[in-house]
C-alpha atoms as a PDB file:
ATOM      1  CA  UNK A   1      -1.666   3.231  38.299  1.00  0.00           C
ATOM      2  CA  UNK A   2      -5.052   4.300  37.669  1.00  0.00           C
ATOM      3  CA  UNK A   3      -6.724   4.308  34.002  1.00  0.00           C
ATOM      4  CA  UNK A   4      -7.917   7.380  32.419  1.00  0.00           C
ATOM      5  CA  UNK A   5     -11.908   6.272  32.656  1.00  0.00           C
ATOM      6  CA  UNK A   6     -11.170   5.911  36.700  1.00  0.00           C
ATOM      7  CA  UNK A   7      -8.730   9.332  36.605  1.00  0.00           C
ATOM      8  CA  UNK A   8     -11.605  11.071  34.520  1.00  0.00           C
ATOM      9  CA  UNK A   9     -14.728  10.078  36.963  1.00  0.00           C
ATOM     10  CA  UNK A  10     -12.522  10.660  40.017  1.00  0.00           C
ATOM     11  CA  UNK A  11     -11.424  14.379  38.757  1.00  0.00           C
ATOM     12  CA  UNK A  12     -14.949  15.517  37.045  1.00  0.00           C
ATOM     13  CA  UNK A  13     -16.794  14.109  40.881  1.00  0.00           C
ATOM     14  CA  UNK A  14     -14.739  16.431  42.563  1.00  0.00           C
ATOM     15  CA  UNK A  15     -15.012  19.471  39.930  1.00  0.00           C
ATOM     16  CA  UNK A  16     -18.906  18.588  40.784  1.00  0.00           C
ATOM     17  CA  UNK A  17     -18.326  19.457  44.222  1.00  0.00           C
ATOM     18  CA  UNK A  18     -16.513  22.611  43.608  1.00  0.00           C
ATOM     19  CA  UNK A  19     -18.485  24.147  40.421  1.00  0.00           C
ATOM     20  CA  UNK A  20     -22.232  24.806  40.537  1.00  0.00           C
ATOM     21  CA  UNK A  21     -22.236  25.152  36.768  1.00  0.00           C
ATOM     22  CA  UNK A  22     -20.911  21.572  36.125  1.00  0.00           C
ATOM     23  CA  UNK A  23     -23.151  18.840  35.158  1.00  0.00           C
ATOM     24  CA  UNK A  24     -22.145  15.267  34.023  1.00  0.00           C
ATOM     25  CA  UNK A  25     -24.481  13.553  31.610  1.00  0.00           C
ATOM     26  CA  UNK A  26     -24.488   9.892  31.057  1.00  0.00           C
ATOM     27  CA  UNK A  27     -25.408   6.910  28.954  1.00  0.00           C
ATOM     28  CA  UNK A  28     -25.520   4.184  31.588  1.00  0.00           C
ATOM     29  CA  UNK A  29     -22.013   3.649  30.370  1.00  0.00           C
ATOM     30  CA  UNK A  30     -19.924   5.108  33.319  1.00  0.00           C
ATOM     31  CA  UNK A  31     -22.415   5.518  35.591  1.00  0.00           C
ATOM     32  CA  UNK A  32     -20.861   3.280  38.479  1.00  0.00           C
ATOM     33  CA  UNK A  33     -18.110   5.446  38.457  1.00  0.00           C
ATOM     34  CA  UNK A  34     -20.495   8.628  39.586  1.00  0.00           C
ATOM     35  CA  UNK A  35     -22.964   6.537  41.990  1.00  0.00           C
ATOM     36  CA  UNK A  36     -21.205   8.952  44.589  1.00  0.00           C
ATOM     37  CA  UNK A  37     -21.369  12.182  43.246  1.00  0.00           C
ATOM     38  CA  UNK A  38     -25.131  11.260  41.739  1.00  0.00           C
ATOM     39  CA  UNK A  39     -25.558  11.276  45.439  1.00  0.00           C
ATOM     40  CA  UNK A  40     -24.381  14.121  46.284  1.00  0.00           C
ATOM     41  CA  UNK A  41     -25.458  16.371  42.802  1.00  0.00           C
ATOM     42  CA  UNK A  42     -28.200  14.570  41.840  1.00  0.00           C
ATOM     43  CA  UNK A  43     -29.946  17.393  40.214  1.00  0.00           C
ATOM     44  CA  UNK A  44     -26.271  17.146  38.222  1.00  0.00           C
ATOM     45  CA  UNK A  45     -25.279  14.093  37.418  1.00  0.00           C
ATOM     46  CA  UNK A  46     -28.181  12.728  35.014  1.00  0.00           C
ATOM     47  CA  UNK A  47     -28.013   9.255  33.622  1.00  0.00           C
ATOM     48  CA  UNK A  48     -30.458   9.042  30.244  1.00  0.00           C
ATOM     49  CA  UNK A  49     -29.868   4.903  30.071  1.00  0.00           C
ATOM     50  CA  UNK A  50     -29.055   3.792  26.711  1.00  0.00           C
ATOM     51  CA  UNK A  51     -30.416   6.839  24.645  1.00  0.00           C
ATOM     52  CA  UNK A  52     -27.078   8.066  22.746  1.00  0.00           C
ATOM     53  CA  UNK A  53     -29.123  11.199  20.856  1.00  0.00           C
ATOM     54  CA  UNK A  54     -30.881  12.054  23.869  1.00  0.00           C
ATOM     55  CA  UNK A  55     -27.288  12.039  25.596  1.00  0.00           C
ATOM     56  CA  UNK A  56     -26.239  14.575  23.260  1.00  0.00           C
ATOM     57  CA  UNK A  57     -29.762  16.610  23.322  1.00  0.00           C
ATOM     58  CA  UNK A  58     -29.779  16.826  26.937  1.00  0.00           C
ATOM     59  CA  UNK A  59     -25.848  18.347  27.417  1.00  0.00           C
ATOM     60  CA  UNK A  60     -27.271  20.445  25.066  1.00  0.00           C
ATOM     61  CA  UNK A  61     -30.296  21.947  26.578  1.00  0.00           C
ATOM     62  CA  UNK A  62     -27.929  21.736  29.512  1.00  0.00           C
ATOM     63  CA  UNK A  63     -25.390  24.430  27.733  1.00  0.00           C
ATOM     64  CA  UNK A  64     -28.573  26.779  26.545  1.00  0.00           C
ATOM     65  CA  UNK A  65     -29.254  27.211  30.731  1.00  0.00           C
ATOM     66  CA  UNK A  66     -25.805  28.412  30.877  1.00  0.00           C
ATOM     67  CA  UNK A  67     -24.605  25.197  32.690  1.00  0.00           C
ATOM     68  CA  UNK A  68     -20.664  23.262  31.520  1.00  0.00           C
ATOM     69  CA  UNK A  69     -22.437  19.571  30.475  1.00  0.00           C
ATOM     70  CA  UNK A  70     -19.563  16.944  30.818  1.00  0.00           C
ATOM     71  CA  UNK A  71     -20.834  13.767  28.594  1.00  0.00           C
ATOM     72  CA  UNK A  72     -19.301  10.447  28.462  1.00  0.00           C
ATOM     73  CA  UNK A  73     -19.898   7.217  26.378  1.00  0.00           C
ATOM     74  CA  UNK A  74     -17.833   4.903  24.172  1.00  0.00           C
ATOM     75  CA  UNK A  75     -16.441   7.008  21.402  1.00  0.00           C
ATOM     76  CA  UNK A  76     -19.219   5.239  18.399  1.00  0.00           C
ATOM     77  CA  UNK A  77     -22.012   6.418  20.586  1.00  0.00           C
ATOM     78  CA  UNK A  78     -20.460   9.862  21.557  1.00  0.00           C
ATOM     79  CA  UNK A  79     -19.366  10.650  18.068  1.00  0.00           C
ATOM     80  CA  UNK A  80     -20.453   8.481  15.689  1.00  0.00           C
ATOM     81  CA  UNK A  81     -24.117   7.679  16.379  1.00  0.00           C
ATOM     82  CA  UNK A  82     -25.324  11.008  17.407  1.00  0.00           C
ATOM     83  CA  UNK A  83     -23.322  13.203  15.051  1.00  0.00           C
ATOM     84  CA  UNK A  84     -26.501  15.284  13.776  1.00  0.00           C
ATOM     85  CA  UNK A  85     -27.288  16.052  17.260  1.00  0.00           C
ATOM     86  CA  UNK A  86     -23.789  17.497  17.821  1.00  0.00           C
ATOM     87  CA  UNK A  87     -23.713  19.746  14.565  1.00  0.00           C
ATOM     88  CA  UNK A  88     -26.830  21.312  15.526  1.00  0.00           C
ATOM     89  CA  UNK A  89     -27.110  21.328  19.680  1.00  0.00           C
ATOM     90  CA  UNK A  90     -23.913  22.550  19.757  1.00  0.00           C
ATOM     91  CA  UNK A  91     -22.594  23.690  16.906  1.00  0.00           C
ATOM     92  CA  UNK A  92     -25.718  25.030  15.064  1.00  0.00           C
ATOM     93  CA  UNK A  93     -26.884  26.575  18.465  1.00  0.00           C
ATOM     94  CA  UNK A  94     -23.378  27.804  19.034  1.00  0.00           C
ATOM     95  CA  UNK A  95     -23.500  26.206  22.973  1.00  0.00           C
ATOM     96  CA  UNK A  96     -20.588  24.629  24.448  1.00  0.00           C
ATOM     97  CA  UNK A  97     -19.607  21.197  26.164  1.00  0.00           C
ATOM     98  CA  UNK A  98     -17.194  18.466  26.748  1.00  0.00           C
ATOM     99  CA  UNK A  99     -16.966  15.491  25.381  1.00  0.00           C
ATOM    100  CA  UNK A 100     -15.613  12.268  26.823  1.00  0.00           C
ATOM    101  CA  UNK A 101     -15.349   9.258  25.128  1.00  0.00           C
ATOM    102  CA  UNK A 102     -14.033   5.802  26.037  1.00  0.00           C
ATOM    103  CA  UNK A 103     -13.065   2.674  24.006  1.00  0.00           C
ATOM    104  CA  UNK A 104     -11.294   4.571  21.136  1.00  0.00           C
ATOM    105  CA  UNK A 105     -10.180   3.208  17.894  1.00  0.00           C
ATOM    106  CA  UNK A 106      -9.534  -0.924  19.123  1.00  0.00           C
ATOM    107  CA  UNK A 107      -9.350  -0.460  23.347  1.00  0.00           C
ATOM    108  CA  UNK A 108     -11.629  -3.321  23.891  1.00  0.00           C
ATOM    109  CA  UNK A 109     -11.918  -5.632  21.011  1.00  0.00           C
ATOM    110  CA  UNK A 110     -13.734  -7.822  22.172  1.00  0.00           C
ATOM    111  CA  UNK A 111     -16.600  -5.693  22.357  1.00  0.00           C
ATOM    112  CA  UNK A 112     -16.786  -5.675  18.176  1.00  0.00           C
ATOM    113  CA  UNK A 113     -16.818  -3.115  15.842  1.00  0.00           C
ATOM    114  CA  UNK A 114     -19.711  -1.028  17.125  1.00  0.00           C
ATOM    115  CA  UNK A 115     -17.569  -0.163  20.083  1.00  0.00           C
ATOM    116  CA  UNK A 116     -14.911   1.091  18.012  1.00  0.00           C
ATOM    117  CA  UNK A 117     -14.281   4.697  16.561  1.00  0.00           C
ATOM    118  CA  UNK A 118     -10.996   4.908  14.452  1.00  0.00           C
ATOM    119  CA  UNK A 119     -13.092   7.478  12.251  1.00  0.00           C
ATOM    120  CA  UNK A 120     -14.051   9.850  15.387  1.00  0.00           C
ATOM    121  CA  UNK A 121     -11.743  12.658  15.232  1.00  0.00           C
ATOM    122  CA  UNK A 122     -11.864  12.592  11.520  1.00  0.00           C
ATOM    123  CA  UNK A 123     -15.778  12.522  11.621  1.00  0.00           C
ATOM    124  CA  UNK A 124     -15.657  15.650  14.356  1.00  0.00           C
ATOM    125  CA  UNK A 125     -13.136  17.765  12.478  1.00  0.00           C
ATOM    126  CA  UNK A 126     -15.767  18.480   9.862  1.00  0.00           C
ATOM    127  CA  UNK A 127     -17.592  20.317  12.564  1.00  0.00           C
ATOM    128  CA  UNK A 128     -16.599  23.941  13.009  1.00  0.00           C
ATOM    129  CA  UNK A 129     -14.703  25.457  16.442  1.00  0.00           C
ATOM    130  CA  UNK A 130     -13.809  22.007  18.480  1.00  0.00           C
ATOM    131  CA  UNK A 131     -10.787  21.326  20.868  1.00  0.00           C
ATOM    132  CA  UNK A 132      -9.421  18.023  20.571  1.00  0.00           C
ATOM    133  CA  UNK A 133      -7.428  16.489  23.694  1.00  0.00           C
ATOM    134  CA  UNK A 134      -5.853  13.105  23.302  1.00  0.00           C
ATOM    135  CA  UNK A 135      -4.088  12.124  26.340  1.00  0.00           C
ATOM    136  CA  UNK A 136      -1.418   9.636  26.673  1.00  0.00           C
ATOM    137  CA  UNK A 137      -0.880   9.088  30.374  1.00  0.00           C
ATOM    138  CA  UNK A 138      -3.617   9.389  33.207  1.00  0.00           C
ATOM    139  CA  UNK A 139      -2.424  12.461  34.649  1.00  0.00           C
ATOM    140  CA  UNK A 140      -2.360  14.000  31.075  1.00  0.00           C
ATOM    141  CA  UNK A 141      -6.136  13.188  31.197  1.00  0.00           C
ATOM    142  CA  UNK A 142      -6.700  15.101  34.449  1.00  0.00           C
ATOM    143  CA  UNK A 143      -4.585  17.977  33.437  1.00  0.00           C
ATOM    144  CA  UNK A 144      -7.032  18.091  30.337  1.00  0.00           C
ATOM    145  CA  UNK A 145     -10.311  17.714  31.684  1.00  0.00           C
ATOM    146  CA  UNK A 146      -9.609  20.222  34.521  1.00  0.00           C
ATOM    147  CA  UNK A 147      -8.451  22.663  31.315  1.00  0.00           C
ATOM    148  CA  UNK A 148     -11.654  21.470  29.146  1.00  0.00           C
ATOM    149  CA  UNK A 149     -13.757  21.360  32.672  1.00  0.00           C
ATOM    150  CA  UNK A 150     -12.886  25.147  33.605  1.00  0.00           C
ATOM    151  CA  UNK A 151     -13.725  26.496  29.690  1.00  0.00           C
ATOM    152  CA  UNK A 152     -10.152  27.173  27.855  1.00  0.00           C
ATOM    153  CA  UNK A 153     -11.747  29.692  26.062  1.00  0.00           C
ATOM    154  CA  UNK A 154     -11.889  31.960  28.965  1.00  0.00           C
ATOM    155  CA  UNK A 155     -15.531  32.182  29.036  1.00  0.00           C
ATOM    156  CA  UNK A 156     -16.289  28.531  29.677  1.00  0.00           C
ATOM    157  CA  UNK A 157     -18.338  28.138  26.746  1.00  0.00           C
ATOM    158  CA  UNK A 158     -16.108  26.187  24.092  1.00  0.00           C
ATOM    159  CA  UNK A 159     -16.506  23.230  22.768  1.00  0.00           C
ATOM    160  CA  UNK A 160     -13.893  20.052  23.803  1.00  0.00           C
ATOM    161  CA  UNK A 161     -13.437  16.485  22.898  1.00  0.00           C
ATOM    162  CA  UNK A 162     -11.104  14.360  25.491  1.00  0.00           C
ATOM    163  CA  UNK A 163     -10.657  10.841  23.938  1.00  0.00           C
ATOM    164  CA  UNK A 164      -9.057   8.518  26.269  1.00  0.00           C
ATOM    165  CA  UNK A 165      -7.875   5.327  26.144  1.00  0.00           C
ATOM    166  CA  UNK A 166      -6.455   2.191  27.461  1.00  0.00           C
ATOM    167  CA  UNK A 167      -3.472   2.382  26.109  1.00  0.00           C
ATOM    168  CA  UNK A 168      -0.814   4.604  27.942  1.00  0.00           C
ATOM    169  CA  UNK A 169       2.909   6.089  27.275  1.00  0.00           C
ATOM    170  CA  UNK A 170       5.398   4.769  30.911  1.00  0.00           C
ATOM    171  CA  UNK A 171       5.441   8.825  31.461  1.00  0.00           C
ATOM    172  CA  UNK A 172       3.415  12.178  31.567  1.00  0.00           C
ATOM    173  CA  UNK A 173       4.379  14.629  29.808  1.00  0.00           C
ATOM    174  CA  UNK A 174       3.476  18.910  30.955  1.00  0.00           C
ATOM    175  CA  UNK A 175       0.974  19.373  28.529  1.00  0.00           C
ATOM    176  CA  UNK A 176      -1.377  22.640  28.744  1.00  0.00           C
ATOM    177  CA  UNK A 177      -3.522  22.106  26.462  1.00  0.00           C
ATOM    178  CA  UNK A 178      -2.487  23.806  23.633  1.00  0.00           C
ATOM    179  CA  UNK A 179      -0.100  23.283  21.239  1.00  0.00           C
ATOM    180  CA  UNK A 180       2.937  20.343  20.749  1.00  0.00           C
ATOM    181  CA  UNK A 181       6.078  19.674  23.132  1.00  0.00           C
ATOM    182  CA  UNK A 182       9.464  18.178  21.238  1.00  0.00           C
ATOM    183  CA  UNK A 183      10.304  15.449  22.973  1.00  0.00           C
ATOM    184  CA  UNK A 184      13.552  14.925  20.616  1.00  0.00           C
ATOM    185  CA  UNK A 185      15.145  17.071  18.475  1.00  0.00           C
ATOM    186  CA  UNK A 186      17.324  16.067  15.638  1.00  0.00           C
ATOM    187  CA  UNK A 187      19.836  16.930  13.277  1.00  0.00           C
ATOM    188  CA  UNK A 188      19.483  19.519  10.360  1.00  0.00           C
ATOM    189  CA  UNK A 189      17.603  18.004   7.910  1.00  0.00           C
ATOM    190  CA  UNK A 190      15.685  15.001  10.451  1.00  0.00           C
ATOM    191  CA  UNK A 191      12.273  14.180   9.440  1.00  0.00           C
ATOM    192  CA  UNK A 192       9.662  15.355  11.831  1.00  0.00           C
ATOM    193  CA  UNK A 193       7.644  12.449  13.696  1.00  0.00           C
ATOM    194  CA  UNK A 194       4.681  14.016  14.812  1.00  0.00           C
ATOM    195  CA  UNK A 195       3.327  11.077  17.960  1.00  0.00           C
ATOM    196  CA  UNK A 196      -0.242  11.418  19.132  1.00  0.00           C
ATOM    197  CA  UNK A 197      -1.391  10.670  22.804  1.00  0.00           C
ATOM    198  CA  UNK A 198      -0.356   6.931  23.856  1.00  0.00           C
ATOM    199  CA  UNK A 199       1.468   6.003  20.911  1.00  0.00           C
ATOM    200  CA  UNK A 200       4.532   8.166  21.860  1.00  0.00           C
ATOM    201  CA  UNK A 201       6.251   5.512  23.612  1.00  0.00           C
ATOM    202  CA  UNK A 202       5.908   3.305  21.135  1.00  0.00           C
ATOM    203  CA  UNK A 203       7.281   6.217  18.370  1.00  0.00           C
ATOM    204  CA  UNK A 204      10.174   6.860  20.558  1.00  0.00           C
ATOM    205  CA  UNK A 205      11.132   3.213  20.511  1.00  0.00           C
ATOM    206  CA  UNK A 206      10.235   2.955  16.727  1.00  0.00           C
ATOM    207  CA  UNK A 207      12.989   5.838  16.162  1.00  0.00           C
ATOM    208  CA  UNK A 208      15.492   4.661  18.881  1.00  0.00           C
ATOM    209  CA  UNK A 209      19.180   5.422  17.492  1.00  0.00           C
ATOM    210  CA  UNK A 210      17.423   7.219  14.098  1.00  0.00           C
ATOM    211  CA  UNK A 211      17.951  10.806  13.270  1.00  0.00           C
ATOM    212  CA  UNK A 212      14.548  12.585  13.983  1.00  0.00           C
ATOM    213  CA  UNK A 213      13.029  15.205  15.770  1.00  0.00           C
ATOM    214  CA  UNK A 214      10.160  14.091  17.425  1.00  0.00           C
ATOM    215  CA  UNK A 215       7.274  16.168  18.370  1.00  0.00           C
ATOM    216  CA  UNK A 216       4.301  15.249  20.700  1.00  0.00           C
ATOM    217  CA  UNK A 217       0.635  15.578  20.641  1.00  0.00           C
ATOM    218  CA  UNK A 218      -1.649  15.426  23.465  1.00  0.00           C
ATOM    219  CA  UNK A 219      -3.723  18.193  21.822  1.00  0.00           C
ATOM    220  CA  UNK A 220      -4.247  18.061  18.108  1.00  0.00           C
ATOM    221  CA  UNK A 221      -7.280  20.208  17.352  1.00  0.00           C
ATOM    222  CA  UNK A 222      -6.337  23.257  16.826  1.00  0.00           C
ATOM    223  CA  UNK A 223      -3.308  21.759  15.017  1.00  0.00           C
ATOM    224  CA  UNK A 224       0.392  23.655  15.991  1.00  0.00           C
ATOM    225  CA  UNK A 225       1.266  24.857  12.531  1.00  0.00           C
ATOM    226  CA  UNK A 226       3.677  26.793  14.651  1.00  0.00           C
ATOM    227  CA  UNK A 227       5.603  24.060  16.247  1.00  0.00           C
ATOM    228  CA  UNK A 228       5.480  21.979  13.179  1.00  0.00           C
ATOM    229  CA  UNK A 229       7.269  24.722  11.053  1.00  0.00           C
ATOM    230  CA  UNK A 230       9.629  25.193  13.370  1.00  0.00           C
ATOM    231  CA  UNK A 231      10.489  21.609  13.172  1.00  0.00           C
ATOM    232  CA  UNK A 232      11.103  21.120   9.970  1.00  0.00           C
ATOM    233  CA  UNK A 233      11.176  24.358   8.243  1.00  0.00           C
ATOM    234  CA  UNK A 234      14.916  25.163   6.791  1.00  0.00           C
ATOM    235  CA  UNK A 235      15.656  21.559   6.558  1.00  0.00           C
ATOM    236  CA  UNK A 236      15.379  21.517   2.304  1.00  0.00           C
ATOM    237  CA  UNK A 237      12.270  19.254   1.629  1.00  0.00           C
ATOM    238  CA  UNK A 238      10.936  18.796   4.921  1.00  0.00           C
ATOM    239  CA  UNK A 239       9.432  15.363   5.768  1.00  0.00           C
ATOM    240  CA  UNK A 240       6.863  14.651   8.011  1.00  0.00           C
ATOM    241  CA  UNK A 241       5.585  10.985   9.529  1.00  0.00           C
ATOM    242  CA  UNK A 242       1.651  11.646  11.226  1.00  0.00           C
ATOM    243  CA  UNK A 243       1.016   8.721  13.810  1.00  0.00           C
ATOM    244  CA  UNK A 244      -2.289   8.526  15.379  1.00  0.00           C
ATOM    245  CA  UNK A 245      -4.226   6.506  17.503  1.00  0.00           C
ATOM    246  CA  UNK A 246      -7.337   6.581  15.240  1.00  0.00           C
ATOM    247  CA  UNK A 247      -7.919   6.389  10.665  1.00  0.00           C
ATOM    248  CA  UNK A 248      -4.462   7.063   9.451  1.00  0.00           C
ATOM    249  CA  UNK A 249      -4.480  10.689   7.144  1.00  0.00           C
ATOM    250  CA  UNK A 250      -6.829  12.078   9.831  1.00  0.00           C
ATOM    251  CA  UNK A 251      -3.903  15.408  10.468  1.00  0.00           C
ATOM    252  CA  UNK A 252      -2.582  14.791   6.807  1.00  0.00           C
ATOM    253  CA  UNK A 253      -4.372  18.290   5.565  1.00  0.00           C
ATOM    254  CA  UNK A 254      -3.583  20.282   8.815  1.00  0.00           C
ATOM    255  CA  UNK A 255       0.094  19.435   8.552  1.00  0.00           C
ATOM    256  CA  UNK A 256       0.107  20.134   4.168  1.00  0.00           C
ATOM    257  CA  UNK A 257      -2.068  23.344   5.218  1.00  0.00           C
ATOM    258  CA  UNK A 258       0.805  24.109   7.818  1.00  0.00           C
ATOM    259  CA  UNK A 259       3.666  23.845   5.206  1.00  0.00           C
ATOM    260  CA  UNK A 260       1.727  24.778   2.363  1.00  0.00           C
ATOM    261  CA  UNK A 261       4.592  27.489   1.021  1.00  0.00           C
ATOM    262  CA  UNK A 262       7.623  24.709   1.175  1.00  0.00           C
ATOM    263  CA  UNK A 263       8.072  21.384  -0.969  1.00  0.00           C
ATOM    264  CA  UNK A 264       7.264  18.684   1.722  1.00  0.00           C
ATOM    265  CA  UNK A 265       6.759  14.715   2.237  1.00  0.00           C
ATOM    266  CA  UNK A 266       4.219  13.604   4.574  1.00  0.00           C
ATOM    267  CA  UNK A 267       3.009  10.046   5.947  1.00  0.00           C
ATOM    268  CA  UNK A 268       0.171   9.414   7.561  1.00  0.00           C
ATOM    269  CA  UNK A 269       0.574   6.524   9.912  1.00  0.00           C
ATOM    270  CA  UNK A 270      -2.720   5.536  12.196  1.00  0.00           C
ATOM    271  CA  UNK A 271      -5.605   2.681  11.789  1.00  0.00           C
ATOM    272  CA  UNK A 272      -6.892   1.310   8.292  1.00  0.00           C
ATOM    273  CA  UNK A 273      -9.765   1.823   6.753  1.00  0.00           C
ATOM    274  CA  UNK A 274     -10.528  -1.834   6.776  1.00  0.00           C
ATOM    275  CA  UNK A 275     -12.354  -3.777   9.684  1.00  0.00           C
ATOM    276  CA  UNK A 276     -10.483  -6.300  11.196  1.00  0.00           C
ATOM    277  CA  UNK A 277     -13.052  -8.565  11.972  1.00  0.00           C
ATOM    278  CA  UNK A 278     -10.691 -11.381  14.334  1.00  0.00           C
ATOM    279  CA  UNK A 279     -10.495  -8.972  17.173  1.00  0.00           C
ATOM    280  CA  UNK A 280      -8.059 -10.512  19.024  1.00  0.00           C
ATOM    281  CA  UNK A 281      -6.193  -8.220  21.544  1.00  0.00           C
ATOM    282  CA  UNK A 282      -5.597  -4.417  21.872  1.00  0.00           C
ATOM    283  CA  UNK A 283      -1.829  -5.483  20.955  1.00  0.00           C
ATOM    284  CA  UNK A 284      -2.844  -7.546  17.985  1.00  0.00           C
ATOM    285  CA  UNK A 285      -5.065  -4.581  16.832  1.00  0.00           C
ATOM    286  CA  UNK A 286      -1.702  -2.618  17.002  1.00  0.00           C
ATOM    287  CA  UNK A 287       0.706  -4.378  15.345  1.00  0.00           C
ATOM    288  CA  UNK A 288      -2.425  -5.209  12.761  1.00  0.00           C
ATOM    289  CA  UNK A 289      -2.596  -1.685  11.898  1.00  0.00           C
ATOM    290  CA  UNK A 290       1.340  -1.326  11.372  1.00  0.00           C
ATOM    291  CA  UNK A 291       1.721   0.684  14.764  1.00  0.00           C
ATOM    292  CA  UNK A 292       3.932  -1.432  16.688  1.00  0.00           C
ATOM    293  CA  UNK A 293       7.543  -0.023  16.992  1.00  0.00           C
ATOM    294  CA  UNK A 294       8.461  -2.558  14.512  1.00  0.00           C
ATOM    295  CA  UNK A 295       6.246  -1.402  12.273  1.00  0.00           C
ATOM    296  CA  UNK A 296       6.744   1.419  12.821  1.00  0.00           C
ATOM    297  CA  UNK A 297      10.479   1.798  12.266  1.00  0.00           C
ATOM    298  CA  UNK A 298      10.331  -0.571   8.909  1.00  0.00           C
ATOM    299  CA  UNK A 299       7.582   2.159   7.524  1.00  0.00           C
ATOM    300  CA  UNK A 300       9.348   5.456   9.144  1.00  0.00           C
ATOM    301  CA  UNK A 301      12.887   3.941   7.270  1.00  0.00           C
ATOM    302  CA  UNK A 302      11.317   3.554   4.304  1.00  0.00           C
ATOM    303  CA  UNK A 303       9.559   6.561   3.571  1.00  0.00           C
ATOM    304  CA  UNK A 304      12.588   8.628   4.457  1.00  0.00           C
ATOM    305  CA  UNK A 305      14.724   6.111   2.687  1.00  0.00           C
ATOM    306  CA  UNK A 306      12.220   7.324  -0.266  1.00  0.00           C
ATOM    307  CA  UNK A 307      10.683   3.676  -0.306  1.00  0.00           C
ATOM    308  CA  UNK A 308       6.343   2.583  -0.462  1.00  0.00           C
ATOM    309  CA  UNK A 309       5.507   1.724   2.515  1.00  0.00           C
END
């Protein structure tokens, strides 16, 4: 099976072909990937080298033209590092774009903590009017970046953030692109287990033989009140376990906002604030962060169970 980084430059080449409005901006990060479409669109396909803010400038001048800019980097130098030039090139100048980032929260540890982002999401959700897509299987990833790609806002002009990663759940799921799927639905009363992108699988096996309804993410911003409600909503005092692939609390506020008129219990499961400086493995990063199933059944049990954890 394919990864999403080689799904995502083999889907957005091909979009090149077919739409004259699409343009892929790079940081030299990636670039192998599009040597064949730069060859093809090379008045579209526009490699800055390693110039993070003018990454972001050029997408968007790009969007100002009236042109879709696709950009792709590591997540710290999509997000992160260039952050003013997002507020104001898109947001401030009310343009729109897609993101795509690489490396995520811990994907390639070796690489240190300036090529990790647990804080991106959080960090873009202070921005007004994004879409954020996170995957959990390759053909997830295509199904959103053909949706982010196209414009889901009907008029091609929204703004989108598609953060893969190396980690992937054994199965795709039909997302669309909006809103949550339940995966598993439990008895009256069940907590609610809300599992973002690739950590579903290991929620589902976290969970195995447990009473709980278990809802999945692919696309958290904008956040499904709707579906969470109907989750939980008539259960008494709803509770509601948040894991995510990136700083743990991140969805905390959507999902209080969401069940704002009902006593309710909510966990926030995802990365810690702290660096873990003995990076280790993507697996050790995992269980470090208390997202392994084991973990994660030992912390689910004991907040239901009305237990720290």
């Amino acid at each position: 099976m394919d990864t999403m980084r080689e799904r995502f430059a083999s889907v957005v080449s091909r979009l090149l072909d077919e739409d004259p409005r699409l343009a892929v901006v790079l940081a030299e990060i990636g670039a192998d990937g599009f040597r064949r479409a730069a060859g093809r669109h090379p008045d579209r396909v526009v490699n800055v080298g390693i110039r993070e803010q003018l990454l972001v400038g050029v997408g968007g001048g790009l969007a100002l033209t009236g042109m879709r800019p696709v950009l792709h980097t590591f997540a710290s130098f999509l997000v992160e590092r260039p952050f003013e030039q997002l507020k104001l090139d898109f947001g401030h100048q009310g343009t729109g774009g897609v993101l795509v980032s690489a490396g995520g929260s811990y994907d390639w540890p070796a690489g240190g903590f300036t090529h990790m982002a647990p804080g991106d999401v959080a960090l873009l959700d202070t921005l007004d009017g994004w879409t954020v897509h996170v995957p959990g299987h390759p053909d997830e990833a295509e199904t959103l970046l053909r949706h982010a790609c196209a414009g889901g806002d009907g008029r091609g002009d929204d703004r989108v953030y598609v953060r893969l990663s190396a980690q992937t759940n054994a199965r795709p799921l039909p997302v669309t692109g909006e809103g949550f799927l339940t995966v598993r639905r439990g008895g009256p009363g069940a907590p609610a287990v809300v599992a973002v992108g690739p950590l579903l699988g290991g929620v589902l096996d976290a969970v195995r033989g447990l009473d709980a309804t278990v809802l999945y993410a692919a696309t958290v911003r904008p956040f499904d009140a709707a579906a969470l409600r109907a989750a939980v909503v008539g259960s008494g005092a709803p509770e509601v376990v948040l894991v995510e692939p990136y700083l743990a609390g991140t969805s905390t506020a959507a999902a209080a906002e969401a069940l704002a008129d009902v006593p309710h219990r909510i966990l926030g499961l995802g990365t810690a604030r702290a660096e873990l400086r003995r990076y280790g493995t993507a697996a050790e990063h995992l269980a470090a962060h208390g997202l392994d199933p084991r973990s994660l059944r030992e912390r689910i049990t004991g907040f239901t169970a009305g237990a720290a954890v």
